[in-house]
N, C-alpha and C. Protein backbone atom coordinates (compact mmCIF):
# COMPACT_ATOMS: atom_id res chain seq x y z
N UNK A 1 0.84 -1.19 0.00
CA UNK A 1 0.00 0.00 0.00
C UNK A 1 0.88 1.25 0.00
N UNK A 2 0.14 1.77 -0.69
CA UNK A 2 1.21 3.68 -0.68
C UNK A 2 0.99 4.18 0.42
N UNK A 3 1.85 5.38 0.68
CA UNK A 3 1.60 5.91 1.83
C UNK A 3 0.60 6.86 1.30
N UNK A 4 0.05 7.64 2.52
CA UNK A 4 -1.06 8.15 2.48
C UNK A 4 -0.65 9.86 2.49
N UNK A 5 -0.37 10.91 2.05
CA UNK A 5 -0.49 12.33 2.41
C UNK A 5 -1.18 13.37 2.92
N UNK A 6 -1.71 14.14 3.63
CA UNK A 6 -2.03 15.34 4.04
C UNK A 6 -2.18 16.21 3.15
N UNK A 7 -1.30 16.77 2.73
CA UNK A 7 -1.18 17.67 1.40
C UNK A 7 -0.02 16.94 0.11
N UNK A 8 -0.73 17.50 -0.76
CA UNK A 8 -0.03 17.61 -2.14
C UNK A 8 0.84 18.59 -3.04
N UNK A 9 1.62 18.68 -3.40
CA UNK A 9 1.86 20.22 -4.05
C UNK A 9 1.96 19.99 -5.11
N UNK A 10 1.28 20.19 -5.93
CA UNK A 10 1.61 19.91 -7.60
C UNK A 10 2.57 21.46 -8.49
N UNK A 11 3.26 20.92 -8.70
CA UNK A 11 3.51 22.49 -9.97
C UNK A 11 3.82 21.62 -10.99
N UNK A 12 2.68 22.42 -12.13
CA UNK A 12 2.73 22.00 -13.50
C UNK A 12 3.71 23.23 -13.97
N UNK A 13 3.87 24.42 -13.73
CA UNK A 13 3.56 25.62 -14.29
C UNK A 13 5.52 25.96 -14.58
N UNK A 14 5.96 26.58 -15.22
CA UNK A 14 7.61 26.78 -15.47
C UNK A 14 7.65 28.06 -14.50
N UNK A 15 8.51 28.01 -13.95
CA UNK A 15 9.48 29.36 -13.24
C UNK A 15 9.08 30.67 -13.27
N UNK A 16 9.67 30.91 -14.75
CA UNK A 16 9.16 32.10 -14.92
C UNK A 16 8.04 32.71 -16.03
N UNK A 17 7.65 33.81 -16.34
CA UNK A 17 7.04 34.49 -16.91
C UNK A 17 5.89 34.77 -16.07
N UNK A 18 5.42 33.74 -14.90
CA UNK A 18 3.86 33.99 -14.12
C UNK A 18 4.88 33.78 -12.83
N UNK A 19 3.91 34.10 -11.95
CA UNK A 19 4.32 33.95 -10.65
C UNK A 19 3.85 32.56 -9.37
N UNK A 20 3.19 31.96 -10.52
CA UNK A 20 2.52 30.39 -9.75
C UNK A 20 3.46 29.48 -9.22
N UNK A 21 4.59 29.28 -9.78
CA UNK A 21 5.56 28.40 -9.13
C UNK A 21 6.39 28.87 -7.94
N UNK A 22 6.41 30.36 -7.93
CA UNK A 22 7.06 31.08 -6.69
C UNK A 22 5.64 31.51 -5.57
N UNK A 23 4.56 31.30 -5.55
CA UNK A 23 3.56 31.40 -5.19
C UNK A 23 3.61 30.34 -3.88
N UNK A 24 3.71 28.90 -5.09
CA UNK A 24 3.42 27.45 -4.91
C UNK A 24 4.55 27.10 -3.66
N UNK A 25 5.77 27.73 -3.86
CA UNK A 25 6.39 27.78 -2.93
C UNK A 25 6.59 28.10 -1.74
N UNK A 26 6.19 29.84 -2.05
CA UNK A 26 5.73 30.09 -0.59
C UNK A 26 4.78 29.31 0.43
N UNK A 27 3.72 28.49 -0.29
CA UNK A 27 2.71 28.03 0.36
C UNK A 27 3.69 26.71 1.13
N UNK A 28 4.11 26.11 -0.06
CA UNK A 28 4.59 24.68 0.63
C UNK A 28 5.22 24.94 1.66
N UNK A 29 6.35 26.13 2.00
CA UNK A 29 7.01 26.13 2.94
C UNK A 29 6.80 26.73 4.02
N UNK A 30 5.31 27.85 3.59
CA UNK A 30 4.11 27.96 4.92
C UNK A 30 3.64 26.85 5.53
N UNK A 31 2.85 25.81 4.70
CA UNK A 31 2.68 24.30 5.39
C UNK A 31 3.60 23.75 5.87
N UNK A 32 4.85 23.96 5.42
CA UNK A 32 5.20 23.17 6.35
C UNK A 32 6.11 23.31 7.93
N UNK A 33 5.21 24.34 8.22
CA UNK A 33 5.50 25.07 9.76
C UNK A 33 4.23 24.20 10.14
N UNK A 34 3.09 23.45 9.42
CA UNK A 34 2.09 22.85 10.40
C UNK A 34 1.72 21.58 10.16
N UNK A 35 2.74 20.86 9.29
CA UNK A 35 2.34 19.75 8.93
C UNK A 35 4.13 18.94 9.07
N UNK A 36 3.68 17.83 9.59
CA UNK A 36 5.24 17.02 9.56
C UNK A 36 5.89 16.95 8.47
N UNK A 37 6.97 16.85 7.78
CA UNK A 37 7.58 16.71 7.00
C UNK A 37 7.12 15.80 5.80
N UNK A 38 7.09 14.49 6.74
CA UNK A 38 6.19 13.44 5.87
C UNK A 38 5.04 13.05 5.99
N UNK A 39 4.35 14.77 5.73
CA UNK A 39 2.87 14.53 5.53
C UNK A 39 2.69 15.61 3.93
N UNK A 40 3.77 15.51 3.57
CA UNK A 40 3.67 16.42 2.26
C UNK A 40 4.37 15.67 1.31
N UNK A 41 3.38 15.73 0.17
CA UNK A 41 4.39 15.12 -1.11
C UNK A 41 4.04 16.86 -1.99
N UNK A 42 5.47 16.30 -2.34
CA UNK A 42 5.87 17.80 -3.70
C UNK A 42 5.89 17.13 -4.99
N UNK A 43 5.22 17.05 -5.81
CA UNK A 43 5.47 17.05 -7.35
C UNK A 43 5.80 17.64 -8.35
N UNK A 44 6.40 17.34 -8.86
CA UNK A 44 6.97 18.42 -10.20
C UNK A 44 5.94 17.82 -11.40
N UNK A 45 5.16 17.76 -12.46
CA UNK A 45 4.44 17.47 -13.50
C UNK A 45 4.67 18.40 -14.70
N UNK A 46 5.41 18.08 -16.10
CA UNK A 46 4.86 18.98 -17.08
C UNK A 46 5.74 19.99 -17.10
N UNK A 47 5.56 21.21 -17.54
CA UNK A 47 6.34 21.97 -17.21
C UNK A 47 7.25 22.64 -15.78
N UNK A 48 6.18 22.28 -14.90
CA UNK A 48 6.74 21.99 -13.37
C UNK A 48 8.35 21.50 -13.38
N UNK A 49 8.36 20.73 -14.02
CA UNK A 49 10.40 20.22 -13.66
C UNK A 49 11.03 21.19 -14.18
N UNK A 50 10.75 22.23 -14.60
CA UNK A 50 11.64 23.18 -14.66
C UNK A 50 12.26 23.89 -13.66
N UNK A 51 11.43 24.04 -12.39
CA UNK A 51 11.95 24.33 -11.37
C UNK A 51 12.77 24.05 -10.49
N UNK A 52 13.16 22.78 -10.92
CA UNK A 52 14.11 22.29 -9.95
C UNK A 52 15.55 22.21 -11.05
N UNK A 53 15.50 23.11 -12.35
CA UNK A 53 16.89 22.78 -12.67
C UNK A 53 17.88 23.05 -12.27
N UNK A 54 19.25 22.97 -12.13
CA UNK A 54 20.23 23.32 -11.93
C UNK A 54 20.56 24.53 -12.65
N UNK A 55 21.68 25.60 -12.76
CA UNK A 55 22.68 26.48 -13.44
C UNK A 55 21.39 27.42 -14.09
N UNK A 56 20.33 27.81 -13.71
CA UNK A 56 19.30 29.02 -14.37
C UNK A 56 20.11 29.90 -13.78
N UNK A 57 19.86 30.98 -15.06
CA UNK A 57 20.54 32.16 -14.73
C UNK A 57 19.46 33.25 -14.69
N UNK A 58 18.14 33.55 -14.26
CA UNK A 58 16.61 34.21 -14.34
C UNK A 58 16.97 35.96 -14.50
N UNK A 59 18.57 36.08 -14.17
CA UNK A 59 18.47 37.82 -14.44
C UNK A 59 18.76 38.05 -16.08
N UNK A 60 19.25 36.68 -16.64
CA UNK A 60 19.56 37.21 -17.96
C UNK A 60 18.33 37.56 -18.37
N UNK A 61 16.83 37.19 -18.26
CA UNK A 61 15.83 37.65 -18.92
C UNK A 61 15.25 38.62 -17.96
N UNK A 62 15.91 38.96 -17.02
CA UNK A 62 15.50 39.96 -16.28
C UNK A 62 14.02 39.73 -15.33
N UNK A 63 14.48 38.58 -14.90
CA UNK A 63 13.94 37.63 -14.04
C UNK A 63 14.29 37.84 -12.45
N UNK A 64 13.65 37.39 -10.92
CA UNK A 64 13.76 37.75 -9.82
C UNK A 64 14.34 36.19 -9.49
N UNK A 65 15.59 35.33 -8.86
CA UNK A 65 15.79 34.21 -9.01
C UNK A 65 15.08 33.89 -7.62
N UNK A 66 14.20 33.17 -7.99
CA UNK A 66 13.36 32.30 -6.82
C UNK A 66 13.73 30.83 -6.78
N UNK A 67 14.62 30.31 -8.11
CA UNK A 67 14.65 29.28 -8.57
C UNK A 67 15.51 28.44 -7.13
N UNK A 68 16.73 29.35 -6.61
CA UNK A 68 17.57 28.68 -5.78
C UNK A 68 16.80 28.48 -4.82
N UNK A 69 15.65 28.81 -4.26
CA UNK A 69 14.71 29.21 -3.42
C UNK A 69 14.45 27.96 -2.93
N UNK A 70 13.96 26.78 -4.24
CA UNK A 70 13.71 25.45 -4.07
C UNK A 70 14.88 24.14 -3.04
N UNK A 71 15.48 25.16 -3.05
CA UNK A 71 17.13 23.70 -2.10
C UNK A 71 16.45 24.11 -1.05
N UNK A 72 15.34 25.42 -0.47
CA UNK A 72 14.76 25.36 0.68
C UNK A 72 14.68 23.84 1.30
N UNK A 73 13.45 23.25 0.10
CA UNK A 73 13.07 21.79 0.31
C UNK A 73 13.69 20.95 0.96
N UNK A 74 14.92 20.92 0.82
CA UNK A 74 15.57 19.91 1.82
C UNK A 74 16.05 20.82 3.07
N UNK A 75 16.62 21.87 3.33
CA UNK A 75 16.87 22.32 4.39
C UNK A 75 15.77 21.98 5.45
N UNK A 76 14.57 21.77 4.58
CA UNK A 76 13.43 21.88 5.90
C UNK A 76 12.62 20.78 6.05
N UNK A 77 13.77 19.85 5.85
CA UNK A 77 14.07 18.03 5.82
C UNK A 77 12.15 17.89 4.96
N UNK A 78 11.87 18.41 3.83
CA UNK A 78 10.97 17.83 2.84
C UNK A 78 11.15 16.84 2.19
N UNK A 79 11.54 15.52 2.47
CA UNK A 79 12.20 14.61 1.71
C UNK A 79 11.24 13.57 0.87
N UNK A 80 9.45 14.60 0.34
CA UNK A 80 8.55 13.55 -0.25
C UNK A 80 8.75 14.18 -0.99
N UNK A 81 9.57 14.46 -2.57
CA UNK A 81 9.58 15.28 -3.49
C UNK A 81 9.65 13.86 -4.75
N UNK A 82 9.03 14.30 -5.70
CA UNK A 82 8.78 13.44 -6.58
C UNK A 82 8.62 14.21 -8.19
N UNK A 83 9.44 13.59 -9.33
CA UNK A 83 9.47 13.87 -10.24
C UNK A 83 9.17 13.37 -11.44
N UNK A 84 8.25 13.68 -12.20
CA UNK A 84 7.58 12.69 -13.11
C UNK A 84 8.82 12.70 -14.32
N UNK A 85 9.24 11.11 -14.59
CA UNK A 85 9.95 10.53 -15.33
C UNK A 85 9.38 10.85 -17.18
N UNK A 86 7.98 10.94 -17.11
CA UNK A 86 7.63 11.58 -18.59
C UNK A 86 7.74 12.78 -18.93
N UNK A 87 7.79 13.38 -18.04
CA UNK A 87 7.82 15.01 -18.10
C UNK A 87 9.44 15.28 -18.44
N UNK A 88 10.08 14.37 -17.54
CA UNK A 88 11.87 15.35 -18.07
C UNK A 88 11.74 14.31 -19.40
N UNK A 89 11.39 13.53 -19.77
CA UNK A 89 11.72 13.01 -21.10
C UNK A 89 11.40 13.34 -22.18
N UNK A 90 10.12 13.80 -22.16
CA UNK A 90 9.24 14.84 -22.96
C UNK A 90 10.16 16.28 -23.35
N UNK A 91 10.78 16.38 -22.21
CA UNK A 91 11.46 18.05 -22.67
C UNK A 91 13.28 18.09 -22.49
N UNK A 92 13.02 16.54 -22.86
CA UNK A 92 14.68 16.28 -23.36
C UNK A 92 15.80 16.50 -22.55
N UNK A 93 15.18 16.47 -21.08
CA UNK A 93 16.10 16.71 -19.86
C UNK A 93 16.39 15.65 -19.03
N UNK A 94 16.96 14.09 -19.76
CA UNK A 94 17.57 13.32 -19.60
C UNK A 94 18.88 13.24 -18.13
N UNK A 95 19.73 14.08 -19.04
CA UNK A 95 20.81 14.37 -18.43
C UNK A 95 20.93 15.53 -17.90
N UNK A 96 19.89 16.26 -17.34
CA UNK A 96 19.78 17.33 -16.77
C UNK A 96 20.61 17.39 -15.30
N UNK A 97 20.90 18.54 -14.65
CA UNK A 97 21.44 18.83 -12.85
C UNK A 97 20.31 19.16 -12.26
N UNK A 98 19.78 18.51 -11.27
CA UNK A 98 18.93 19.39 -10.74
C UNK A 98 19.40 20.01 -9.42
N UNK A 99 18.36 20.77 -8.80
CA UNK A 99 18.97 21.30 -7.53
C UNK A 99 19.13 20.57 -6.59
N UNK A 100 17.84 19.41 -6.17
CA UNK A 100 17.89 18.62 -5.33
C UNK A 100 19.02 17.73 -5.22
N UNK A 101 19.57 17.31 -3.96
CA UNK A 101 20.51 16.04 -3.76
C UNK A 101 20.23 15.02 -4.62
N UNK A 102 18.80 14.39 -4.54
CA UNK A 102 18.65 13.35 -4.76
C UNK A 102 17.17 13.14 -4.57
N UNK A 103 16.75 13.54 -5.97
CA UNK A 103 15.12 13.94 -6.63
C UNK A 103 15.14 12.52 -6.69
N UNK A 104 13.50 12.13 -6.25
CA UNK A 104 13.19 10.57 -6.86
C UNK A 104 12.22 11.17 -8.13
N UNK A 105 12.62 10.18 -9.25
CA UNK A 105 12.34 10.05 -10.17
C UNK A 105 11.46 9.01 -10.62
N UNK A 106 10.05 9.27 -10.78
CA UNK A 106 9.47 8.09 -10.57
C UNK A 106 8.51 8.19 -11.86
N UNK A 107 7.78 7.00 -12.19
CA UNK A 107 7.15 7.44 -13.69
C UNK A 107 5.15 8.04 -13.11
N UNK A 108 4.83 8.02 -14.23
CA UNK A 108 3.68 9.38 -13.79
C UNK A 108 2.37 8.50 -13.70
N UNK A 109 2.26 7.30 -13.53
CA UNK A 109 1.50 6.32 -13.28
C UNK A 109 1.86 6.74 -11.39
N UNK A 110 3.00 6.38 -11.26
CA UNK A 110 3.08 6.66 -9.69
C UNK A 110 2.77 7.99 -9.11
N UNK A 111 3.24 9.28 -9.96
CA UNK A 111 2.74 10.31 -9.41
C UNK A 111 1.71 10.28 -9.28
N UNK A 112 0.69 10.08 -10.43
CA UNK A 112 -0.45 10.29 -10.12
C UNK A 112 -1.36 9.36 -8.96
N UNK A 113 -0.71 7.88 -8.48
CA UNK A 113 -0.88 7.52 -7.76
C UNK A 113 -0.99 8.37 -6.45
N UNK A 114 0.01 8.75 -6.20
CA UNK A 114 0.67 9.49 -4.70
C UNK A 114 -0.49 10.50 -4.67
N UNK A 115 -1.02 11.19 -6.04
CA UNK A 115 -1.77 12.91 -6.03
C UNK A 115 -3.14 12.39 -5.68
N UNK A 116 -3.89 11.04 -6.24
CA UNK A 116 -5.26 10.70 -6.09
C UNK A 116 -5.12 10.12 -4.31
N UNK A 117 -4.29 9.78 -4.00
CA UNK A 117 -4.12 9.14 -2.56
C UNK A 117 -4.23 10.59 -1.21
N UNK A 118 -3.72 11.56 -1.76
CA UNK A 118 -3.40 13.02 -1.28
C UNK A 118 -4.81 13.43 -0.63
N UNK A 119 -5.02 13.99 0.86
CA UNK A 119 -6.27 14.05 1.16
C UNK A 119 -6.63 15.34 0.32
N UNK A 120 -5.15 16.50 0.29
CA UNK A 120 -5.76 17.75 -0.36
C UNK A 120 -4.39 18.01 -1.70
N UNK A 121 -5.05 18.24 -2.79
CA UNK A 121 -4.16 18.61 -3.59
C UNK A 121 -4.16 20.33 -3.72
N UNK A 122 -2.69 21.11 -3.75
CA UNK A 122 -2.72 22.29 -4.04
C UNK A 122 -2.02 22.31 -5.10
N UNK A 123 -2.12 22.49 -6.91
CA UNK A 123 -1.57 22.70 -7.87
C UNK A 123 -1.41 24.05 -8.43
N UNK A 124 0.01 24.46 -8.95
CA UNK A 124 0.76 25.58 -8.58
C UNK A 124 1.20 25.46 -10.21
């Protein structure tokens, strides 16, 4: 049986141009001043894995970098972070860096497992 979550965090949405993925953030790391660590799963979906890349440089487009923002996640021992395996393949980010230590990479049959199991989903 899967484990069960509290909250969900979905981000479909890329970095920049809107402000939903730096939004999505603030929230997760508001929750998680009230929820245990492992009562949160984080998902990346879709354009969402953009956020966790490595080496963005957000001032060349004259961008605010929120991106480093995300290594929060582990400082604040978040260790349910999950990355859909179709999504970096889809956008040819194979061999990508990401920020995280050590992103699980899982295919999107399982994400979506983990998100329908989620008592509340918040997608960002």
């Amino acid at each position: 049986m899967m484990k069960k979550y509290k909250l969900a965090f979905l981000f479909t949405q890329p970095p920049f141009g809107i402000a939903t993925s730096r939004e999505g953030l603030d929230a997760l790391l508001a929750a998680s001043a009230f929820c245990a660590e492992d009562e949160i799963a984080i998902c990346f979906l879709n354009d969402g894995v953009f956020n966790l890349l490595a080496q963005q440089q957000p001032n060349s487009i004259l961008q605010k970098d929120h991106i480093s923002t995300f290594k929060l996640i582990e400082l604040y021992d978040l260790t349910e972070c999950f990355i859909c395996e179709e999504s970096i393949r889809q956008r040819a980010l194979n061999n990508a860096e990401w920020i995280l230590a050590d992103p699980q990479i899982i295919p999107q049959n399982e994400l979506f497992t983990i998100l329908v199991q989620a008592e509340k989903i918040l997608t960002f």
